[in-house]
Protein backbone atom coordinates (compact mmCIF):
# COMPACT_ATOMS: atom_id res chain seq x y z
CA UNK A 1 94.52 80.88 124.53
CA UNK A 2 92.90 82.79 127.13
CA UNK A 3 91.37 85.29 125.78
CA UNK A 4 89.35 88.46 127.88
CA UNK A 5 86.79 90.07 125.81
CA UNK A 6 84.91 93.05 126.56
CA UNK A 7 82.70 94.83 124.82
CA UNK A 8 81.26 98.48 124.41
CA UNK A 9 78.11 98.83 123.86
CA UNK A 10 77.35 102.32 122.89
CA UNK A 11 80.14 102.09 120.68
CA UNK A 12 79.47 103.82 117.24
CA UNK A 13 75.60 104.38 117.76
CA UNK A 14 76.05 107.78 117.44
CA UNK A 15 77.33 107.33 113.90
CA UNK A 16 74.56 106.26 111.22
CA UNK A 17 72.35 108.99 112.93
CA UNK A 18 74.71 111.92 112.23
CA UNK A 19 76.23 112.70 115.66
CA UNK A 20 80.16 111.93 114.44
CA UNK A 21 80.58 109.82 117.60
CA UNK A 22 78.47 108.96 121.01
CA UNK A 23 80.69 110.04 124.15
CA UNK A 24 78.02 111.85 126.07
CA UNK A 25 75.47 111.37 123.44
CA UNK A 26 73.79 108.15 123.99
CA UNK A 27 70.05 109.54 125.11
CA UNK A 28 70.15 111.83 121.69
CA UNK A 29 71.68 108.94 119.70
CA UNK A 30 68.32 106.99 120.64
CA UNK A 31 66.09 110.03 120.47
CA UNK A 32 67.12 110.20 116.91
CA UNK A 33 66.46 106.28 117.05
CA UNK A 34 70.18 104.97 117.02
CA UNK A 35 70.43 101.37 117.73
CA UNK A 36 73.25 99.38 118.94
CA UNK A 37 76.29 98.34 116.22
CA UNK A 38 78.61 96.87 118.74
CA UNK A 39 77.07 93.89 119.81
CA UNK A 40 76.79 92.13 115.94
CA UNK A 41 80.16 93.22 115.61
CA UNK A 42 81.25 91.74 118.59
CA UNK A 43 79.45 88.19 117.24
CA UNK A 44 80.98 88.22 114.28
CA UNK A 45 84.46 88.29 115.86
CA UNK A 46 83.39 85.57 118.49
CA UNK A 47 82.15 82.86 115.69
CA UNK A 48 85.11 83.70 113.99
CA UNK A 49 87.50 83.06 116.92
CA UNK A 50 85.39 79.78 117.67
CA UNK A 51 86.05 78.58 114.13
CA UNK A 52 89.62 79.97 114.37
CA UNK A 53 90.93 79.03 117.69
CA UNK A 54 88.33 76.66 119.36
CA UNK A 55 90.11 76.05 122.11
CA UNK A 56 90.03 79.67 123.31
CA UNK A 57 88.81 80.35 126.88
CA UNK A 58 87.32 83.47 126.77
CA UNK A 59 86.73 84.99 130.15
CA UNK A 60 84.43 88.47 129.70
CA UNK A 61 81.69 90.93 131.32
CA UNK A 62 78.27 91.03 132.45
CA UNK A 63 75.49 92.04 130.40
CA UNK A 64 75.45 94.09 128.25
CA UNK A 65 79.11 93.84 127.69
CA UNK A 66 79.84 90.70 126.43
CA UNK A 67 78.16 87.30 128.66
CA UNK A 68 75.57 86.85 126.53
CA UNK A 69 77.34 87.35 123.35
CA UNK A 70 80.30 84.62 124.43
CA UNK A 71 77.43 81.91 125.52
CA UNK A 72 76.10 82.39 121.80
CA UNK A 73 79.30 80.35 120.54
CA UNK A 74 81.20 77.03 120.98
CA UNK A 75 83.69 78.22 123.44
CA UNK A 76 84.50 77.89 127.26
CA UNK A 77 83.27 81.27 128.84
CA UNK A 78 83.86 82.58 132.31
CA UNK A 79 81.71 85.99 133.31
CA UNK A 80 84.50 87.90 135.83
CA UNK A 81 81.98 90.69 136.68
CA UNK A 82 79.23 93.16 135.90
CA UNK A 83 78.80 96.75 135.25
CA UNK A 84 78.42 99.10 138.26
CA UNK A 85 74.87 100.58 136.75
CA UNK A 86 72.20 100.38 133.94
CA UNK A 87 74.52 102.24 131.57
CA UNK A 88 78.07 101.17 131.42
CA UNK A 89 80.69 103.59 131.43
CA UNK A 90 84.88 103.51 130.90
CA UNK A 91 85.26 102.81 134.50
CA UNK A 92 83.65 99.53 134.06
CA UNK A 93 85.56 99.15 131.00
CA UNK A 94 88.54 99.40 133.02
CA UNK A 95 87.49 97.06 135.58
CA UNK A 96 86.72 94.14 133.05
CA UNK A 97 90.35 94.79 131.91
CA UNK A 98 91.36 95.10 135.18
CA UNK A 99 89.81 91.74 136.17
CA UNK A 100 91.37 89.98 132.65
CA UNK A 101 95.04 91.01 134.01
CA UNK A 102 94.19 89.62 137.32
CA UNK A 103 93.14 86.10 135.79
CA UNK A 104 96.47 85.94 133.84
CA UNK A 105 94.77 86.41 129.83
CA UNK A 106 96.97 86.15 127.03
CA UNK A 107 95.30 89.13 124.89
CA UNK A 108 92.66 91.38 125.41
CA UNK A 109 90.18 91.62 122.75
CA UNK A 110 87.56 94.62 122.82
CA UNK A 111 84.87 95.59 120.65
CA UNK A 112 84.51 99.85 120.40
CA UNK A 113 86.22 102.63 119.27
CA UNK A 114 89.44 105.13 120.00
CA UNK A 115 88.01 105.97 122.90
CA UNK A 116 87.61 102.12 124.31
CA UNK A 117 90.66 102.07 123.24
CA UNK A 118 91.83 104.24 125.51
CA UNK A 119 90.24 103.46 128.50
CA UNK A 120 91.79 99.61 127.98
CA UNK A 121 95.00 101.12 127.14
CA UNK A 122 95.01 102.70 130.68
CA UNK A 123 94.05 99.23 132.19
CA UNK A 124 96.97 97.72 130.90
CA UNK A 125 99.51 100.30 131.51
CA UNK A 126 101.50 98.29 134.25
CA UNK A 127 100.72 95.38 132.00
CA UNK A 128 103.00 93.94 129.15
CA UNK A 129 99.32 92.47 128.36
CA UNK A 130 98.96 92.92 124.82
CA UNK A 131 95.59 94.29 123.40
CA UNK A 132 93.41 94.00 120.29
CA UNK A 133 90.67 96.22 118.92
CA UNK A 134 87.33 95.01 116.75
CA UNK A 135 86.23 98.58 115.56
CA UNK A 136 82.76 99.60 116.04
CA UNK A 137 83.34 103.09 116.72
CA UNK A 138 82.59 106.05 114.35
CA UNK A 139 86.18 107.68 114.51
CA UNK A 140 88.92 104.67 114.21
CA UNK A 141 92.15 106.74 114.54
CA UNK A 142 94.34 104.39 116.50
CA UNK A 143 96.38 101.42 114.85
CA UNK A 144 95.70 98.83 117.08
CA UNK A 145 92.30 97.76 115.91
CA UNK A 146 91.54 94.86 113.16
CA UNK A 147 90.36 95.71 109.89
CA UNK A 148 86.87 93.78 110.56
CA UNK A 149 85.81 91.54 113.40
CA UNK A 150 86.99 88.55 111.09
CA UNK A 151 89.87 89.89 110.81
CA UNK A 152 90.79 89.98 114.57
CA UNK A 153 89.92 87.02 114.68
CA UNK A 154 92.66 85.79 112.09
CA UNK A 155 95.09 88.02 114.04
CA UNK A 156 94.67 86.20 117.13
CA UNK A 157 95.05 82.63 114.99
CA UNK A 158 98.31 83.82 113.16
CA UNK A 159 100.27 86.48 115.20
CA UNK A 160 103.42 85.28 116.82
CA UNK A 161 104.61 88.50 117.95
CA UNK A 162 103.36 91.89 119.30
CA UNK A 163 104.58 95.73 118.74
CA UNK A 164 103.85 98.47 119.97
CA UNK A 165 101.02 100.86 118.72
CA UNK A 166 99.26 104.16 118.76
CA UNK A 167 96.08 104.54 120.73
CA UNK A 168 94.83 108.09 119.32
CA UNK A 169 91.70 109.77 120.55
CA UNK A 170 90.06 113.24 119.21
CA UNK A 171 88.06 115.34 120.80
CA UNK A 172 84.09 114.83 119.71
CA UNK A 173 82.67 118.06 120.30
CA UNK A 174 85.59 119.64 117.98
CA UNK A 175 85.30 116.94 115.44
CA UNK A 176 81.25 117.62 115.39
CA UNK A 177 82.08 121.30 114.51
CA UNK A 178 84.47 120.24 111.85
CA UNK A 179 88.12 120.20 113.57
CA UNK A 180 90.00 117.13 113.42
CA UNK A 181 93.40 117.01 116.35
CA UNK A 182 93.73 113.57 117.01
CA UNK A 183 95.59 113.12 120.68
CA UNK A 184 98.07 110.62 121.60
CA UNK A 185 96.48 108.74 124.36
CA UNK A 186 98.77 105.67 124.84
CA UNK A 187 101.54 103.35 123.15
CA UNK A 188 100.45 99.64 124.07
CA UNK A 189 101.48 95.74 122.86
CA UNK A 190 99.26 94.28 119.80
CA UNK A 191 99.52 90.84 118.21
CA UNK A 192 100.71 91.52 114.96
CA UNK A 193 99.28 90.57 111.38
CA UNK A 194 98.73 91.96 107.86
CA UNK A 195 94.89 92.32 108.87
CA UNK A 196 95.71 95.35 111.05
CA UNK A 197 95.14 99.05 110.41
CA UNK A 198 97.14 101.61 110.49
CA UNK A 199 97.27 104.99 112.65
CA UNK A 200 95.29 107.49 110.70
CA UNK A 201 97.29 109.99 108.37
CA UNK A 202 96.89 113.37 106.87
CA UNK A 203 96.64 113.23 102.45
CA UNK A 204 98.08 115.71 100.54
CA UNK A 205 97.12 116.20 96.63
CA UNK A 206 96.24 118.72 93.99
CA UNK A 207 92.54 118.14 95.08
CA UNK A 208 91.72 121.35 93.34
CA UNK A 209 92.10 119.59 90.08
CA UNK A 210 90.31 116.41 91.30
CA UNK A 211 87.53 118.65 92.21
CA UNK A 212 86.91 120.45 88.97
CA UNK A 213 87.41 117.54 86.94
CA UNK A 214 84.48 115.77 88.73
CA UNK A 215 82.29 119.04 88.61
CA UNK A 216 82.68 118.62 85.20
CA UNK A 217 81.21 115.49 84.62
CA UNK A 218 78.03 115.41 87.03
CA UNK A 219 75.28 115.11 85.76
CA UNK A 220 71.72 116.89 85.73
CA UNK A 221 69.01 114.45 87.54
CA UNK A 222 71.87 112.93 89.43
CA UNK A 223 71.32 112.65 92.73
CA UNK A 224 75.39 113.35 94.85
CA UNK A 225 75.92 112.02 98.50
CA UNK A 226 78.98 114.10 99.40
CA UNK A 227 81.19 112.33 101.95
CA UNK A 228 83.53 113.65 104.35
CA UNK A 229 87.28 114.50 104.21
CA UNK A 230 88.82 117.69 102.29
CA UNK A 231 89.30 115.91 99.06
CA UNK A 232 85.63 115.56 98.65
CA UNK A 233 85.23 119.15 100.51
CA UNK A 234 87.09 120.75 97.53
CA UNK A 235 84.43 119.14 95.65
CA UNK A 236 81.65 120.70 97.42
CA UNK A 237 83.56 123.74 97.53
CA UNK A 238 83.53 124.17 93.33
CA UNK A 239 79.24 123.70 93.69
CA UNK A 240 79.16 126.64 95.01
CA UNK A 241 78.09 125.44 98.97
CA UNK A 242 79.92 125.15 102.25
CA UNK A 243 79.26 122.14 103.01
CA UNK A 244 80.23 119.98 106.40
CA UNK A 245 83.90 119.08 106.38
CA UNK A 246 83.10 116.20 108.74
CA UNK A 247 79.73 115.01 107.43
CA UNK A 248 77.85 113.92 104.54
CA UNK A 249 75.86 116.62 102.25
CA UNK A 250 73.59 115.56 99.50
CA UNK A 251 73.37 117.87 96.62
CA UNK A 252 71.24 117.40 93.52
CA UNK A 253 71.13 120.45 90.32
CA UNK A 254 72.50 122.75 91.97
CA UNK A 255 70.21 122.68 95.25
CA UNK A 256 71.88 120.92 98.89
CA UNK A 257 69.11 118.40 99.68
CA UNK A 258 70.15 117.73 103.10
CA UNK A 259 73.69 118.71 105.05
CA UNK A 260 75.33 116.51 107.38
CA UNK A 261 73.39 114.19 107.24
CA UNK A 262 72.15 110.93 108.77
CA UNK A 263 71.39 107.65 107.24
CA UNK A 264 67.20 108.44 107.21
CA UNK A 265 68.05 112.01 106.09
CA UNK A 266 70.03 110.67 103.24
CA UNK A 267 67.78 107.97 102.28
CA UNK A 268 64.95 110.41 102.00
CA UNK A 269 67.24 112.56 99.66
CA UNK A 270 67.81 109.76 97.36
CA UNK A 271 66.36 109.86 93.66
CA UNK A 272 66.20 107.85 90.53
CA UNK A 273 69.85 107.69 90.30
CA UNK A 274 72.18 108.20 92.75
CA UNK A 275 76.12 108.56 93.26
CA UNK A 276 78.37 108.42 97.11
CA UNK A 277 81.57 110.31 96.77
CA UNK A 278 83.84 109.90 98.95
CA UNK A 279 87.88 109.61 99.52
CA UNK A 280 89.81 106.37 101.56
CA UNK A 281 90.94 108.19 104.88
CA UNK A 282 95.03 108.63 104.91
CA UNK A 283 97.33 105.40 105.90
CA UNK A 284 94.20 103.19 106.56
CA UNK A 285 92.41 103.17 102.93
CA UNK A 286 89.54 103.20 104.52
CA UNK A 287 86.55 104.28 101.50
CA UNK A 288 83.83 102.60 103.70
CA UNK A 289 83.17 101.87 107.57
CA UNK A 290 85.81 104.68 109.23
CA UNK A 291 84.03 107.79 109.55
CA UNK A 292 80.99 107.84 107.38
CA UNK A 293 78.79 105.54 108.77
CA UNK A 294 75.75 107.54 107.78
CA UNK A 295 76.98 105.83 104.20
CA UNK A 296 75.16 102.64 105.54
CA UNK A 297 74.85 99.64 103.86
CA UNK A 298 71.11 100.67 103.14
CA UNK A 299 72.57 103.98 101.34
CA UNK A 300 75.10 102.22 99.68
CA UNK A 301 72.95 99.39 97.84
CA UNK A 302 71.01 102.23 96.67
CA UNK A 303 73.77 104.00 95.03
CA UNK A 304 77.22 104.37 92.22
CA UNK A 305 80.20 104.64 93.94
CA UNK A 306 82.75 107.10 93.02
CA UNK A 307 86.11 107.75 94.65
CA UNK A 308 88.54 110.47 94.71
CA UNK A 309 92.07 110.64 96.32
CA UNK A 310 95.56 112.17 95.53
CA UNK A 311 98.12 110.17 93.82
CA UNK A 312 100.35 110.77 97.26
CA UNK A 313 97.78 109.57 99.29
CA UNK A 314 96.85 106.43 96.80
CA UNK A 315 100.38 105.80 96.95
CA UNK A 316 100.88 105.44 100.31
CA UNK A 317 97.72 103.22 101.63
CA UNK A 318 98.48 100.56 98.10
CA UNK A 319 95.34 99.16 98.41
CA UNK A 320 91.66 100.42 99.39
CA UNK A 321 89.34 99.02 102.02
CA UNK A 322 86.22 98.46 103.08
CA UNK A 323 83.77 97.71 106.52
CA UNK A 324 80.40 98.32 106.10
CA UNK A 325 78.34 96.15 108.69
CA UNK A 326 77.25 94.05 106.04
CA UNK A 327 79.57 91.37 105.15
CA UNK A 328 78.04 90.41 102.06
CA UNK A 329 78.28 93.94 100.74
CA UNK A 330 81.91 94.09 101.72
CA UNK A 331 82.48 90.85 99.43
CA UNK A 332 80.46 92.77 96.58
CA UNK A 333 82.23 95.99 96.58
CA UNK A 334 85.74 93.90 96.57
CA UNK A 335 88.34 93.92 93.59
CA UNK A 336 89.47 96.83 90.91
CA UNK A 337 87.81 100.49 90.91
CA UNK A 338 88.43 103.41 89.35
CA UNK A 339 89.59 106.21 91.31
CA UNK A 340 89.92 110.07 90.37
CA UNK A 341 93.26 110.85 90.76
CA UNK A 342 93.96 114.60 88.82
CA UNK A 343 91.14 116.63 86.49
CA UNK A 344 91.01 114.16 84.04
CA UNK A 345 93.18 110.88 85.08
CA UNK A 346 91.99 107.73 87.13
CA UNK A 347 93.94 104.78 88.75
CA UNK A 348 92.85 101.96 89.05
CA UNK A 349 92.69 100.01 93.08
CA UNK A 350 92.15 97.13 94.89
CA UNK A 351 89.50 97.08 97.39
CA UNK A 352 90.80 94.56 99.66
């Protein structure tokens, strides 16, 4: 296979430090000492693909978008190009892609988010090229990415077809302020296997009940990190507190310790004994990884997990899922969990 691989590598720094995203916010994602996600993310896949498909050629970018990373591995590599400046942008994006077409790749394989997404989707537009995302981004709308960067790699082993697929992008500034409108941006070719995600979808439930019932049983002492999503919103709307429909909020008896909050902010929040909330995002399952970075690994070891969802939306994902940077968590947090469902009933879920 020849494979192109590029790789963006801003993508998703803005997440862990609370900025929902880093399109024009690179400088304050480092200010508020950000560091980059994409490039392990973008190894992971590459050993994978070596073990996977070992005769892959993978043709890629100049530093930093992917020469370095491909050299790591035990693969044939061929460096096309380099970005125009010090920071890359989508128009180098473009012109990796640009260059892949040119030297007749099979897929193209980048590391990002939706909006990398879109800028290879445009590449490829003349193209019957098909394309395949590793996510890295904070907001993971569009269906044409891999569930983890192992996962594309099994993909690109296994697929022997391709269909089309969404490419969805939202605006950031209106998703930091809480309004969620994802955009059609393209429809393009991806290899096809069960390790894909799909487009993201809107739940529907009695999450009124849900809410109540959990208000119910928390507990004085307890330490609550609040995720995002309107099913754990209606939770934060029975405390009492507005809280920040796109964000995490830590609340502990009766007080809101810190409000949309990043990974250090939450960390510094955390007590004795601690419990994440949070809901799988609609037609991905998603619980971890899409949206809630800020729920870092580091967070996570540190605390219960609880999750709430309505029986519609439960019903149509079948299984839960989770990405969390840290593989070895991932394994850990695999297998059956309880999920709220209604006041006082649970289900019980895979996390896949």
């Amino acid at each position: 296979m020849r494979l192109g691989f590029v790789v963006n590598p801003i993508a998703g720094m803005g997440g862990r430090v609370g900025l929902k995203g880093t399109d024009e916010k690179v400088a304050e994602a480092r200010a508020r000492g950000a560091t980059p996600r994409a490039p392990d993310r973008a190894r992971r896949a590459l050993s994978a693909i070596a073990t996977r498909l070992p005769e892959t050629t993978v043709l890629t970018w100049g530093e930093p978008m992917g020469a370095s990373l491909a050299a790591e591995v035990d693969l044939v590599s061929e460096v096309l190009g380099s970005p125009e400046g010090e920071e890359t942008t989508a128009a180098d994006t473009r012109a990796a892609v640009a260059a892949f077409v040119d030297a007749d790749v099979d897929v193209v394989c980048f590391v990002g988010g939706d909006g990398t997404a879109a800028d290879v989707a445009e590449a490829l537009s003349d193209t019957d090229v098909p394309m395949l995302g590793v996510p890295a981004g904070v907001k993971v709308y569009s269906s044409v990415f891999a569930v983890s960067p192992e996962d594309a790699a099994e993909v690109l082993a296994s697929f022997e077809r391709t269909e089309r697929r969404e490419v969805l992008d939202i605006d950031e500034d209106a998703y930091r302020e809480g309004s969620v409108d994802p955009e059609l941006r393209a429809v393009v070719q991806v290899p096809i296997g069960e390790q894909l995600q799909s487009s993201k979808q809107t739940g529907s439930g009695n999450v009124e009940s849900i809410a109540a019932g959990f208000v119910e049983e928390m507990e004085p002492g307890v330490t609550y990190v609040l995720g995002p999503g309107s099913t754990v919103g209606a939770i934060k709307d029975a405390l009492g507190f507005e809280g920040s429909p796109l964000g995490v909020d830590v609340w502990r008896d009766g007080a809101v310790l810190a409000r949309d909050a990043s990974e250090s902010a939450i960390l510094d929040a955390l007590g004795d004994r601690n419990v994440v909330v949070v809901s799988p995002i609609g037609g991905q399952g998603f619980i971890l990884g899409r949206g809630n970075p800020q729920l870092s690994p580091a967070v996570v070891r540190q605390c219960e997990l609880e999750v709430v969802a309505s029986r519609t939306k439960l019903d149509d994902i079948g299984r839960l899922r989770v990405d969390t940077d840290d593989p070895e968590l991932d394994a850990e947090l695999r297998g059956w969990t309880r999920v709220r469902v209604g006041r006082f009933e649970h289900r019980l879920m895979e996390v896949a």
